[in-house]
N, C-alpha and C. Protein backbone atom coordinates (compact mmCIF):
# COMPACT_ATOMS: atom_id res chain seq x y z
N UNK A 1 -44.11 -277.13 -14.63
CA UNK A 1 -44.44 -276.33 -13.48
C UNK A 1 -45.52 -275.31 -13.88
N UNK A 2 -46.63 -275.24 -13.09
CA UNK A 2 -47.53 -274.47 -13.34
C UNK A 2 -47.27 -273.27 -12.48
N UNK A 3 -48.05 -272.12 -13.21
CA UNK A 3 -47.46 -270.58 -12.47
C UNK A 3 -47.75 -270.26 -11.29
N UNK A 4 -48.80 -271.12 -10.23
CA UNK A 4 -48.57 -270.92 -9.41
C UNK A 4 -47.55 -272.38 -8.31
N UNK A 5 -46.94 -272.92 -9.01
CA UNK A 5 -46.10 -273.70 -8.45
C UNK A 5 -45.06 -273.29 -8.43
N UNK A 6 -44.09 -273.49 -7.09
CA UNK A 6 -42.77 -272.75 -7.06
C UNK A 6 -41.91 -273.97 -7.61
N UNK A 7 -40.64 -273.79 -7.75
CA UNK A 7 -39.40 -274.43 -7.95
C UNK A 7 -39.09 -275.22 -6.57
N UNK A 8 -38.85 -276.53 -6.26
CA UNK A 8 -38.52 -277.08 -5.56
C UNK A 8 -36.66 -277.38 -5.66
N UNK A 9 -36.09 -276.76 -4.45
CA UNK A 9 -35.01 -277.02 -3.59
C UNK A 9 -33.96 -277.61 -3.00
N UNK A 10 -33.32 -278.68 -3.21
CA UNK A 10 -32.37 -278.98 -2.38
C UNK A 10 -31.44 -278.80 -1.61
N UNK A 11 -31.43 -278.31 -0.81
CA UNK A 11 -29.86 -277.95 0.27
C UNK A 11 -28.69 -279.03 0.52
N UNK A 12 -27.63 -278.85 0.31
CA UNK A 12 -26.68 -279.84 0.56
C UNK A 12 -25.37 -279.14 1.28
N UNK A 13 -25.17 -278.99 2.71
CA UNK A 13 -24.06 -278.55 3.24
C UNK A 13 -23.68 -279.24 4.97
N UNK A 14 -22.58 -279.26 4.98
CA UNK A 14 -22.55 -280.09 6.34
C UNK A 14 -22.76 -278.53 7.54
N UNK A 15 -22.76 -277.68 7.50
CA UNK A 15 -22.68 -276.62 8.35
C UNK A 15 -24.53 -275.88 8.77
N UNK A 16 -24.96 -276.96 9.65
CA UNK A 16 -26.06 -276.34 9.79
C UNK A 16 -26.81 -274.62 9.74
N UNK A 17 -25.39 -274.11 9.93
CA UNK A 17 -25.82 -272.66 10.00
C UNK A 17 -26.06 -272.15 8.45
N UNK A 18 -25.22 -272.87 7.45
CA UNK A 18 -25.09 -272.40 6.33
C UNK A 18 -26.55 -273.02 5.70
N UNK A 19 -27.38 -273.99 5.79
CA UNK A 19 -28.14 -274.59 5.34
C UNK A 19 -29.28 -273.48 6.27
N UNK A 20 -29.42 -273.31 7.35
CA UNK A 20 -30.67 -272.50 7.33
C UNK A 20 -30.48 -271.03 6.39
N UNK A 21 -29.39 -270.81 6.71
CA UNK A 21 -29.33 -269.13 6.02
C UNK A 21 -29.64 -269.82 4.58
N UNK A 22 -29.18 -270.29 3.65
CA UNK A 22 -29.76 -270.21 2.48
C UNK A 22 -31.18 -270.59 2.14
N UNK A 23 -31.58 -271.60 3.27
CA UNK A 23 -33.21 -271.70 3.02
C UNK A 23 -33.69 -270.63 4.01
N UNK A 24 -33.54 -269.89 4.50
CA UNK A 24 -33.51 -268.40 4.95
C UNK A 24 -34.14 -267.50 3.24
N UNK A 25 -32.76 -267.42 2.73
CA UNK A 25 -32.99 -266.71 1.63
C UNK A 25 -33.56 -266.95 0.72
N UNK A 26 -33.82 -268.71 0.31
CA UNK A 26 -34.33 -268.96 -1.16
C UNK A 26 -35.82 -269.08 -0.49
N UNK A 27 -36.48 -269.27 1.09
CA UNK A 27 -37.51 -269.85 1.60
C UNK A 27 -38.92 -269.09 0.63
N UNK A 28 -38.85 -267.68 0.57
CA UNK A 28 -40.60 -266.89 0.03
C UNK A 28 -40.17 -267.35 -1.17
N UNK A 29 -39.39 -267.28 -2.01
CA UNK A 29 -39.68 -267.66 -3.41
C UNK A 29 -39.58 -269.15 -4.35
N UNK A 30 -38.88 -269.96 -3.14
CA UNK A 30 -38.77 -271.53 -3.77
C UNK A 30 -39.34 -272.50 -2.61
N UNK A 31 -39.69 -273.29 -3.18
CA UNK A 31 -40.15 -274.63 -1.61
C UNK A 31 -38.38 -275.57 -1.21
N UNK A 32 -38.48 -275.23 -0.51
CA UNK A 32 -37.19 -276.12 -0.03
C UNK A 32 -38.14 -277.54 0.18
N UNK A 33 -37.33 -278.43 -0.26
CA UNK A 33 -37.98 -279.82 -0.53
C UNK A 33 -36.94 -280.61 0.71
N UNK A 34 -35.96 -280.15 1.30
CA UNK A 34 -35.31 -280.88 1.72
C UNK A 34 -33.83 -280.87 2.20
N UNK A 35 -33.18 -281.16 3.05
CA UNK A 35 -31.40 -280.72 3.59
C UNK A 35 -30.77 -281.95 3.63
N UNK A 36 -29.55 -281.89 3.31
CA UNK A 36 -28.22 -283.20 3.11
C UNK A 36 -27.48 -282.49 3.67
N UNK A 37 -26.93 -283.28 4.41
CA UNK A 37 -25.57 -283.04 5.48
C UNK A 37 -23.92 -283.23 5.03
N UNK A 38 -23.84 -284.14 3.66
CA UNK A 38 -23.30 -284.83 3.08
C UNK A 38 -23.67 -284.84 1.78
N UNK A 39 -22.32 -286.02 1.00
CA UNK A 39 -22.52 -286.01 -0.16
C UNK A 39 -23.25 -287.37 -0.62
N UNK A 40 -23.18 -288.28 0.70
CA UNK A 40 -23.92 -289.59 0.25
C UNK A 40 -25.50 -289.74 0.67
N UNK A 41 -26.05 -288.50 1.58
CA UNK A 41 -27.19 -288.49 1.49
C UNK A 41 -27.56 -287.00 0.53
N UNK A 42 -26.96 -286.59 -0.02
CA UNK A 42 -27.30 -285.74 -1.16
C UNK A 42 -27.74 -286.44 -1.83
N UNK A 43 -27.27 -287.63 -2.65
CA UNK A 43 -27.09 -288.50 -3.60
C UNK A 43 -28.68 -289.23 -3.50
N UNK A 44 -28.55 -289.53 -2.02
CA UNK A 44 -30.17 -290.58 -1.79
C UNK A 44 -31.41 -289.37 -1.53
N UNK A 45 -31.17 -288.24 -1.42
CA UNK A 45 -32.44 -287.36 -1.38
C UNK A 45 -32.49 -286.78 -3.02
N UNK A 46 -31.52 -286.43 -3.85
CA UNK A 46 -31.96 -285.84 -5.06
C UNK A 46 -32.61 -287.18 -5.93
N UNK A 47 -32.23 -288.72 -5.44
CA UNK A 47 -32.80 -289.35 -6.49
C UNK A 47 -34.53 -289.82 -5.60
N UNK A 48 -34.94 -289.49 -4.18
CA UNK A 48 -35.67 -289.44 -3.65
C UNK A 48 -37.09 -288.20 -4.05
N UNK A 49 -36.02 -287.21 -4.01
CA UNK A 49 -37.07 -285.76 -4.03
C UNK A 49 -36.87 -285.57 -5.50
N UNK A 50 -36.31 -285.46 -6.50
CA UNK A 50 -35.93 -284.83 -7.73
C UNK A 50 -36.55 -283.68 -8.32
N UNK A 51 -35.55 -282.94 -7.05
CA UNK A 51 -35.52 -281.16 -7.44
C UNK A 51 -35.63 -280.65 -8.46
N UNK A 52 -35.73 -279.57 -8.45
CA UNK A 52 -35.31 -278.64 -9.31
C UNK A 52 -34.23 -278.19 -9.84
N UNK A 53 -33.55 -277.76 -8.38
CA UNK A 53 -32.34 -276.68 -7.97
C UNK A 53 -31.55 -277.61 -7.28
N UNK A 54 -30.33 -277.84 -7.09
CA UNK A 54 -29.80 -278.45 -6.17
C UNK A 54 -28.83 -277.85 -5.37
N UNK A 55 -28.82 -276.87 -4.69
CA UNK A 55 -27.87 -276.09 -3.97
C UNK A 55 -26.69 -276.95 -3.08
N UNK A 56 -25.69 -276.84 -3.33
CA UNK A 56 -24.48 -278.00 -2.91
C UNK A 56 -23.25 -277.62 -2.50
N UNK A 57 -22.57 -277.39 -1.46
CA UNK A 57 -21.64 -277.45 -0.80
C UNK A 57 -20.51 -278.24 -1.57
N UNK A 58 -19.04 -277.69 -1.54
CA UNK A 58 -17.92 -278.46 -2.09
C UNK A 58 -17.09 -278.99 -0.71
N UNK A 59 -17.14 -278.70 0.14
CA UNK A 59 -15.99 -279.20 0.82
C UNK A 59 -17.60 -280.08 2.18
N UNK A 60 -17.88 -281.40 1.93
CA UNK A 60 -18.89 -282.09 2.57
C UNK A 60 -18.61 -283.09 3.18
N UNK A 61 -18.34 -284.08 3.89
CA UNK A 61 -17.76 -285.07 4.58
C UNK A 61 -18.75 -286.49 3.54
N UNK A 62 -17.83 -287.73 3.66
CA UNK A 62 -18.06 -288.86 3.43
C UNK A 62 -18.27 -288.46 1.69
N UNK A 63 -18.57 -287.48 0.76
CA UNK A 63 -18.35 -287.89 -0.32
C UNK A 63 -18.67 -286.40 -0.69
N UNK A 64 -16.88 -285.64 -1.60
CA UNK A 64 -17.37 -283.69 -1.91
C UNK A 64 -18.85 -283.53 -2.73
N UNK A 65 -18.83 -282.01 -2.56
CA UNK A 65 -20.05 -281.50 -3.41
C UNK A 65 -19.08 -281.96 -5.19
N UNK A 66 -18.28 -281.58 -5.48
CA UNK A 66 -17.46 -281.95 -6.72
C UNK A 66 -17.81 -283.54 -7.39
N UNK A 67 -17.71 -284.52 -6.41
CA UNK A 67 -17.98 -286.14 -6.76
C UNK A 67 -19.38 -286.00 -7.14
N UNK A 68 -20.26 -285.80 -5.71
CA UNK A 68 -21.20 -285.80 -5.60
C UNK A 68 -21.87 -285.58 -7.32
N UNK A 69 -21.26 -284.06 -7.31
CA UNK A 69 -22.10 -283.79 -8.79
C UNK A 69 -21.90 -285.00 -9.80
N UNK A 70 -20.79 -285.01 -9.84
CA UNK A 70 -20.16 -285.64 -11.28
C UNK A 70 -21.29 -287.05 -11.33
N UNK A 71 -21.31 -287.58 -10.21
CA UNK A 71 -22.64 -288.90 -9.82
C UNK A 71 -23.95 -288.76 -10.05
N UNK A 72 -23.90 -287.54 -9.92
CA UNK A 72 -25.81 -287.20 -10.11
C UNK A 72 -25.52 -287.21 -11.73
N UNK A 73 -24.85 -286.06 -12.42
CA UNK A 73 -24.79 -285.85 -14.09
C UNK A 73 -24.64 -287.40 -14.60
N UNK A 74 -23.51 -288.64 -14.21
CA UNK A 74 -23.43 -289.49 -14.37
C UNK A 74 -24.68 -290.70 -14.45
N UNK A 75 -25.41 -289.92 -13.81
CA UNK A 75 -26.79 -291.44 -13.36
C UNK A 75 -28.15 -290.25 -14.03
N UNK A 76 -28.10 -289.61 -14.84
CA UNK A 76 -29.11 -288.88 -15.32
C UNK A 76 -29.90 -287.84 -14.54
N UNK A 77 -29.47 -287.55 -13.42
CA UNK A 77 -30.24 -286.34 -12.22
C UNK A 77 -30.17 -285.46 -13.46
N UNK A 78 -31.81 -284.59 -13.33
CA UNK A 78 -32.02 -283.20 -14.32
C UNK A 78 -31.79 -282.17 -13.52
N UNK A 79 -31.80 -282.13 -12.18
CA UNK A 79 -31.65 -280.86 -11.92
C UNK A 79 -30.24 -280.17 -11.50
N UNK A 80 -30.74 -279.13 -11.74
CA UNK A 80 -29.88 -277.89 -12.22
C UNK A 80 -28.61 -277.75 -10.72
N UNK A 81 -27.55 -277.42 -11.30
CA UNK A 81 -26.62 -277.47 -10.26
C UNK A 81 -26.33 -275.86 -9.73
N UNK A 82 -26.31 -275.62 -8.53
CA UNK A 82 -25.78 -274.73 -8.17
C UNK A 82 -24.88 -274.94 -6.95
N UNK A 83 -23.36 -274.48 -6.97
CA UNK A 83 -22.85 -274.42 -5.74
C UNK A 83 -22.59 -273.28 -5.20
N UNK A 84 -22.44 -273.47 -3.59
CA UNK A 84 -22.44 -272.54 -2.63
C UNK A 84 -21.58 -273.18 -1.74
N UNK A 85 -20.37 -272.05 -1.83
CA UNK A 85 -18.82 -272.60 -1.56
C UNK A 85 -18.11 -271.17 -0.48
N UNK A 86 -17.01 -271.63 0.19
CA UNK A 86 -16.63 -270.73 0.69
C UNK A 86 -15.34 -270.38 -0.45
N UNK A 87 -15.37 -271.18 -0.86
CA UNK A 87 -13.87 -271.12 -2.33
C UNK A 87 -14.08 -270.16 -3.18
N UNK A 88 -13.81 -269.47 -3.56
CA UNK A 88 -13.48 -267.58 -4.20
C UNK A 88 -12.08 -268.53 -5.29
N UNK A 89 -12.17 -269.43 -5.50
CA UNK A 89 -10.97 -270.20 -6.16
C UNK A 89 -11.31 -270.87 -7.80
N UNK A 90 -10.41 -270.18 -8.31
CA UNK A 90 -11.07 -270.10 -10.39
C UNK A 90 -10.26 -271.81 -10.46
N UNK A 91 -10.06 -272.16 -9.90
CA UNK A 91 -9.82 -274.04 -10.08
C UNK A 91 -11.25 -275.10 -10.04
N UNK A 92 -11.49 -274.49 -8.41
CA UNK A 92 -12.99 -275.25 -8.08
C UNK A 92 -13.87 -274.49 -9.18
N UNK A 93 -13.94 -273.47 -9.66
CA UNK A 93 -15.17 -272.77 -10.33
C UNK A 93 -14.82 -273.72 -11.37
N UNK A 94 -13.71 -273.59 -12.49
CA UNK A 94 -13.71 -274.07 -13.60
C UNK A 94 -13.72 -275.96 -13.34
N UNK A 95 -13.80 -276.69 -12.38
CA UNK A 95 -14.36 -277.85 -12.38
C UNK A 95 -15.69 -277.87 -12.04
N UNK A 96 -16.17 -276.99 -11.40
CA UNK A 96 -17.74 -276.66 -11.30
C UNK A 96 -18.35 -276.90 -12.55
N UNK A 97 -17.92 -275.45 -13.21
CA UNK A 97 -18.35 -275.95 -14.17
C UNK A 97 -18.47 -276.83 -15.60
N UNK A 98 -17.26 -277.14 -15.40
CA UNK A 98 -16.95 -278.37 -16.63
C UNK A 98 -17.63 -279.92 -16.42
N UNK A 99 -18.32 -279.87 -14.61
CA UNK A 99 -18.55 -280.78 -14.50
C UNK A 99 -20.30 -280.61 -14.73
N UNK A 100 -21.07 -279.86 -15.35
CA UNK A 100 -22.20 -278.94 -15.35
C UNK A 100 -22.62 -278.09 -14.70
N UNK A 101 -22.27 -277.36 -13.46
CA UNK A 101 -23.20 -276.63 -12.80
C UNK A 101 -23.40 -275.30 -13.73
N UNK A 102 -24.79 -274.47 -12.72
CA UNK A 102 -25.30 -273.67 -13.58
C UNK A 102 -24.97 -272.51 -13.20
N UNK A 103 -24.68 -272.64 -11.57
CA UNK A 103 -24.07 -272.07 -10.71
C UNK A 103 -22.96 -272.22 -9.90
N UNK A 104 -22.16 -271.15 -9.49
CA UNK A 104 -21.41 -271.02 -8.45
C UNK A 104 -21.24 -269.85 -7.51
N UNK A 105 -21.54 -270.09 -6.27
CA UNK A 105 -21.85 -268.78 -5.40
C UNK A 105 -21.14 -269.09 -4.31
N UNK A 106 -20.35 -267.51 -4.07
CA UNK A 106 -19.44 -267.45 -2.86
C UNK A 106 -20.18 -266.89 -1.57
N UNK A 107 -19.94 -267.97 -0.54
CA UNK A 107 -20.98 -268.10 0.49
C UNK A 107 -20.92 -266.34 1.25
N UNK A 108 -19.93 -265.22 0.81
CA UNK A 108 -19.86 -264.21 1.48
C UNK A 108 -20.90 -263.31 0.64
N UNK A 109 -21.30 -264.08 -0.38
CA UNK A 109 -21.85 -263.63 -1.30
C UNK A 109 -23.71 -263.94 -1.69
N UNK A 110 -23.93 -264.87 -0.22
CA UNK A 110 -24.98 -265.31 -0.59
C UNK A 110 -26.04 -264.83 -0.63
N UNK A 111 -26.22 -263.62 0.53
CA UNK A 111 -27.33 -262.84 0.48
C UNK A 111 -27.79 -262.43 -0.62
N UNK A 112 -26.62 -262.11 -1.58
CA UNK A 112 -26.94 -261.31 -2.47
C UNK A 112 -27.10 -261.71 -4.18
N UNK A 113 -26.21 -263.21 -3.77
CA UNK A 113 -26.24 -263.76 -5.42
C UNK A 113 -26.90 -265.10 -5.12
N UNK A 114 -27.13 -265.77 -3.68
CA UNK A 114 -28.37 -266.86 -4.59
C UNK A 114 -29.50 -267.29 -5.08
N UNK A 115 -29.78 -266.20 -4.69
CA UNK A 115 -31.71 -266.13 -5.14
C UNK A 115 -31.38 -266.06 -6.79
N UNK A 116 -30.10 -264.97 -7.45
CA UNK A 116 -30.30 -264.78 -9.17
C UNK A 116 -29.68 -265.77 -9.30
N UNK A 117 -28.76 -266.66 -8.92
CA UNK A 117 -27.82 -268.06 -9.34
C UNK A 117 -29.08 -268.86 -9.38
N UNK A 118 -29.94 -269.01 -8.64
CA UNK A 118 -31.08 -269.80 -8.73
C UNK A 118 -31.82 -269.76 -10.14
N UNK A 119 -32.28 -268.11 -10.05
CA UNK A 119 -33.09 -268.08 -11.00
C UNK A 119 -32.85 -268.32 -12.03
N UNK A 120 -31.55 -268.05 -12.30
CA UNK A 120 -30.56 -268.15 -13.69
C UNK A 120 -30.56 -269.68 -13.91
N UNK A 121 -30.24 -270.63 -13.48
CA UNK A 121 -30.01 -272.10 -12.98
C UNK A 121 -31.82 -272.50 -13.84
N UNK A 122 -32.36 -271.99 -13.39
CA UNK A 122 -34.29 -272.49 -14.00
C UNK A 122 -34.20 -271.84 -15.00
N UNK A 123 -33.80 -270.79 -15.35
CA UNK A 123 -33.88 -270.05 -17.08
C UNK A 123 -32.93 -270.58 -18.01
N UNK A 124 -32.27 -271.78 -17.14
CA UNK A 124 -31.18 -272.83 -18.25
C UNK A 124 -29.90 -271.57 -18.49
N UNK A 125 -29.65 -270.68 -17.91
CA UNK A 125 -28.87 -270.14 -18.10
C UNK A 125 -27.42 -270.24 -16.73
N UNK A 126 -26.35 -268.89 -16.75
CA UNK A 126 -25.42 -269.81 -16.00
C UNK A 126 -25.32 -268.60 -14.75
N UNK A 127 -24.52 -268.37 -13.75
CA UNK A 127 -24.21 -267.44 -12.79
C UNK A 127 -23.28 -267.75 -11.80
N UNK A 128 -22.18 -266.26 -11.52
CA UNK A 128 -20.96 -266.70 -10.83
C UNK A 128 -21.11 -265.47 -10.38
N UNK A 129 -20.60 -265.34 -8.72
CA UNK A 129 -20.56 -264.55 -7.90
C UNK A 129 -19.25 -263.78 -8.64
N UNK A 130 -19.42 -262.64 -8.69
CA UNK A 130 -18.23 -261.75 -8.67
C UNK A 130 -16.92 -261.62 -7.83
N UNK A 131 -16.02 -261.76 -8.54
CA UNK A 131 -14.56 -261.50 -8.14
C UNK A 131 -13.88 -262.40 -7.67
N UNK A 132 -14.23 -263.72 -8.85
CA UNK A 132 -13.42 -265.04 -8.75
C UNK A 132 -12.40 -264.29 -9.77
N UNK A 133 -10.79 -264.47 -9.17
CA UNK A 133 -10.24 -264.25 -9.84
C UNK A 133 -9.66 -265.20 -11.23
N UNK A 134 -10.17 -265.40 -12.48
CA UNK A 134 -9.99 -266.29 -13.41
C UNK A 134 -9.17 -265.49 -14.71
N UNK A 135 -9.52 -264.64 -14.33
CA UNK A 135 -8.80 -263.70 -16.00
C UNK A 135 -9.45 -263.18 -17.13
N UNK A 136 -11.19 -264.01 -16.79
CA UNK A 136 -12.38 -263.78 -17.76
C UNK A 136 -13.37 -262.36 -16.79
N UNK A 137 -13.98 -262.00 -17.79
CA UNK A 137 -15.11 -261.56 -17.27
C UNK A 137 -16.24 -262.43 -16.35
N UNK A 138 -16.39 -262.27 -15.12
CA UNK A 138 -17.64 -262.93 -14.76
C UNK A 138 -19.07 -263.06 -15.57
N UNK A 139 -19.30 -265.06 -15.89
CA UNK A 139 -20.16 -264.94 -16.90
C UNK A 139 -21.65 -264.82 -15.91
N UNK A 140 -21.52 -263.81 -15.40
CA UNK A 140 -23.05 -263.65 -14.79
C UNK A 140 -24.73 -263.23 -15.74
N UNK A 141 -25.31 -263.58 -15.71
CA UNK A 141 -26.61 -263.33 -16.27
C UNK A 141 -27.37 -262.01 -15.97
C-alpha cells in the first residue's frame, strides 16, 4: 500500500443499519470495498475483493461470523479479522480470538473503538472493546 492509498474494507452484518453506521465511521479514513449480508456471501466477496480489514458480524444468517472466519483462515484469506458484535461475552471473545481475529468490538462501542480496532488490525497488532468481562486486563493497543 502506497501512502496515499487507503486500506480497503469489508462489512459483513445482516442489520442494514449496523452496516451503514460502521461504514459511516470507518468511511474518511478507509475505502469500504464492499457489504455482506451473511456469512456465505462474506465468504464469496472476501475471496472476490481481498480486503484488507474484514469487519464481521457473529450472529449472521445462513452461515455465523465465527464459521465464517474459521473458512476464510482455513482457505488462506490474509486479511485481518475484526469483529463487531453485540456480545460483551468473554466465550465469543476468547473463540474470536483463538480462531485469529485481530479484533473484537462491542457494537455499543463502535463509535468509539472501531476506527483503533481497525487501525490496530493493519499494525498486525490486536484490540478489544473495554469491559468484556474475562478476568484479564483488556489487551487493547
Amino acid at each position: 500500500m502506497t501512502p496515499v492509498e487507503r486500506a480497503s474494507i469489508l462489512l459483513a452484518d445482516d442489520h442494514p443499519a449496523a452496516l451503514a453506521q460502521a461504514a459511516h465511521v470507518l468511511g474518511d479514513r478507509y475505502e469500504i470495498v464492499g457489504t455482506a449480508a451473511n456469512g456465505l456471501e462474506l465468504l464469496a466477496a472476501a475471496e472476490r475483493l481481498a480486503p484488507d480489514v474484514i469487519v464481521l458480524d457473529i450472529a449472521m444468517p445462513g452461515l455465523d461470523g465465527l464459521e465464517a472466519a474459521r473458512r476464510l483462515i482455513r482457505d488462506g484469506c490474509r486479511s485481518r479479522l475484526v469483529f463487531l458484535t453485540v456480545w460483551a461475552d468473554p466465550d465469543y471473545l476468547r473463540e474470536a480470538l483463538e480462531i485469529g481475529a485481530a479484533g473484537y468490538v462491542v457494537k455499543s462501542h463502535l463509535a468509539s473503538d472501531l476506527v483503533p480496532a481497525v487501525a490496530a488490525a493493519l499494525a498486525g497488532k490486536r484490540f478489544v472493546s473495554p469491559g468484556i468481562p474475562d478476568g484479564h486486563p483488556s489487551p487493547r493497543t
